[in-house]
C-alpha atoms as a PDB file:
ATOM      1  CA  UNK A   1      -0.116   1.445  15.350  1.00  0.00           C
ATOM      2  CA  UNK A   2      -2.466  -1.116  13.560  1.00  0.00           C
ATOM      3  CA  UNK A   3      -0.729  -2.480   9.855  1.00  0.00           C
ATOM      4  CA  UNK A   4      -3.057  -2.429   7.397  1.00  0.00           C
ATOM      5  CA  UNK A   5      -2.660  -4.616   4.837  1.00  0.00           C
ATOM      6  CA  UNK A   6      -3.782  -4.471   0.882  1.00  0.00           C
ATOM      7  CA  UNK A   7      -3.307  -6.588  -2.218  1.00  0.00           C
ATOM      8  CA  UNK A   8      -2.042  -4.812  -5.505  1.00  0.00           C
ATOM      9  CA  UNK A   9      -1.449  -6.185  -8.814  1.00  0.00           C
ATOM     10  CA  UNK A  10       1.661  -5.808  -8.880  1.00  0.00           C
ATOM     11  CA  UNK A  11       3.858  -8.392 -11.593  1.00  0.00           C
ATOM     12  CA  UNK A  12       7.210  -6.636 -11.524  1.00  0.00           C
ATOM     13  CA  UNK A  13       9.826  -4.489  -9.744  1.00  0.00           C
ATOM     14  CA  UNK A  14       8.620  -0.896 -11.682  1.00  0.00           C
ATOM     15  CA  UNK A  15       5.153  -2.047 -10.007  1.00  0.00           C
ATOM     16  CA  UNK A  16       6.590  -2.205  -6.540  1.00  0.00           C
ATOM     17  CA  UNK A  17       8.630   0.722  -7.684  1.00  0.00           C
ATOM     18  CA  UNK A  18       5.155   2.747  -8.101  1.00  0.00           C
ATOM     19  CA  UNK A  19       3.317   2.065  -4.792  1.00  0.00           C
ATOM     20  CA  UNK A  20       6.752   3.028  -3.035  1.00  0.00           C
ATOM     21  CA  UNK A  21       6.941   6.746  -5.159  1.00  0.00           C
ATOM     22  CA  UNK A  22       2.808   7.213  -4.273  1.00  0.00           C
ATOM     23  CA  UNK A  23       3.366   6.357  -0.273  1.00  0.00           C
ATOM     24  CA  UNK A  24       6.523   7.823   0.276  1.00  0.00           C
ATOM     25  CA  UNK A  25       4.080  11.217  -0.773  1.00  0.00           C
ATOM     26  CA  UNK A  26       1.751  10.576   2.410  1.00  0.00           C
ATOM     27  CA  UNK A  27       3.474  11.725   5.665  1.00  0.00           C
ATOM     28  CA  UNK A  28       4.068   9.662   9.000  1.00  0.00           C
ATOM     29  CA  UNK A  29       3.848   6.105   6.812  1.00  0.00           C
ATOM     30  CA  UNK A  30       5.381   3.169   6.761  1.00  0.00           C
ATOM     31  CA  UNK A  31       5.344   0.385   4.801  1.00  0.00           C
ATOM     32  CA  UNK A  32       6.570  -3.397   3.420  1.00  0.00           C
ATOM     33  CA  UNK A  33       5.964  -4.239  -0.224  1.00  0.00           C
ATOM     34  CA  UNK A  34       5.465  -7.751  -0.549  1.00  0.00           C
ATOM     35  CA  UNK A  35       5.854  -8.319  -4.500  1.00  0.00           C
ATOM     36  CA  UNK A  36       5.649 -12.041  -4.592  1.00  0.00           C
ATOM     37  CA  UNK A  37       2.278 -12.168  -3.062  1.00  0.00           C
ATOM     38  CA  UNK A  38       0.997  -8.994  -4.646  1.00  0.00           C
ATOM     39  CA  UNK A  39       0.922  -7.305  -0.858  1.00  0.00           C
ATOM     40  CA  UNK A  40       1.617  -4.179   0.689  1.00  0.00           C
ATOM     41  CA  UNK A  41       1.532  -3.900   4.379  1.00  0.00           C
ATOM     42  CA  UNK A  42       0.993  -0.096   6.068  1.00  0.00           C
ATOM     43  CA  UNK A  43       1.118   1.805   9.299  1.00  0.00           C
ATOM     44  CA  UNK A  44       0.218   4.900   9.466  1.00  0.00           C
ATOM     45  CA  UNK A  45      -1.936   6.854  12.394  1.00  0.00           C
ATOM     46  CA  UNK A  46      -2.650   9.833  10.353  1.00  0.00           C
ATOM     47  CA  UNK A  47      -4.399   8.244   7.029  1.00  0.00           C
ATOM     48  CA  UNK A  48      -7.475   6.398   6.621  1.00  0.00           C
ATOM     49  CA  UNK A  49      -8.295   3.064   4.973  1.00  0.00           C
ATOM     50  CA  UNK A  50      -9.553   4.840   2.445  1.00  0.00           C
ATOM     51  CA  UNK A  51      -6.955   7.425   1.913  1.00  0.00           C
ATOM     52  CA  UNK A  52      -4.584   4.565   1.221  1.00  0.00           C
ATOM     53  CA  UNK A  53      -6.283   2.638  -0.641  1.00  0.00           C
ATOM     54  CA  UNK A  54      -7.150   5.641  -3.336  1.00  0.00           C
ATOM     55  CA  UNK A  55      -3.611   6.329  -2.634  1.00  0.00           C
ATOM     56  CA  UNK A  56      -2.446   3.232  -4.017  1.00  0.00           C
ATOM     57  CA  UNK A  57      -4.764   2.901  -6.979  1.00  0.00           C
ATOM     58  CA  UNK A  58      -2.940   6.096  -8.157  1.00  0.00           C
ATOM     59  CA  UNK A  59      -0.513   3.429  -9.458  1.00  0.00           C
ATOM     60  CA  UNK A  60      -2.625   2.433 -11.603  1.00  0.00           C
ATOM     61  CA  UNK A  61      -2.771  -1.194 -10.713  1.00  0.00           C
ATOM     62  CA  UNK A  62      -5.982  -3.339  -8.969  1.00  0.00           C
ATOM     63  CA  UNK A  63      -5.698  -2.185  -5.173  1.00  0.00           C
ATOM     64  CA  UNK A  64      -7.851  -4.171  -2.712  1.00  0.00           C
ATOM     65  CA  UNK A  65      -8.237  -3.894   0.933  1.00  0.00           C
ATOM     66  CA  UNK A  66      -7.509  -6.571   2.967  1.00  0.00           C
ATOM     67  CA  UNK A  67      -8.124  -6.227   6.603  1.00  0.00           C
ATOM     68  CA  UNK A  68      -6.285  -5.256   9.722  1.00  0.00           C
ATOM     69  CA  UNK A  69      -2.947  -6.823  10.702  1.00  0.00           C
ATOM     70  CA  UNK A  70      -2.344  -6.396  14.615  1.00  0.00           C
END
């Protein structure tokens, strides 16, 4: 299962707090929140790039896609 991996602008803990309440919505994902570097890694074989990237911008923060992390 391929990580995917996407900056948000996150600056605090209720940031990191809202991309973990929108993912843990999405089914069969898993993920590491990297708040110091503004970076969330995620695995997942049922959603798209896409899907988790509109996913995340549901937290209303700057959500970028980064590229594939084998």
């Amino acid at each position: 299962m391929p990580k995917e991996e996407f900056f948000v602008d996150m600056t605090c803990e209720g940031c990191s707090n809202a991309v973990t309440r929108v993912l843990s919505r999405l089914p069969d994902v898993k993920y590491d929140i990297d708040l110091p570097n503004k970076k969330v890694l995620i695995q997942s074989d049922q959603h798209s790039v896409d899907k988790l990237l509109e996913t995340l911008k549901k937290t209303g923060k700057e959500a970028k896609y980064l590229g594939s992390k084998n």
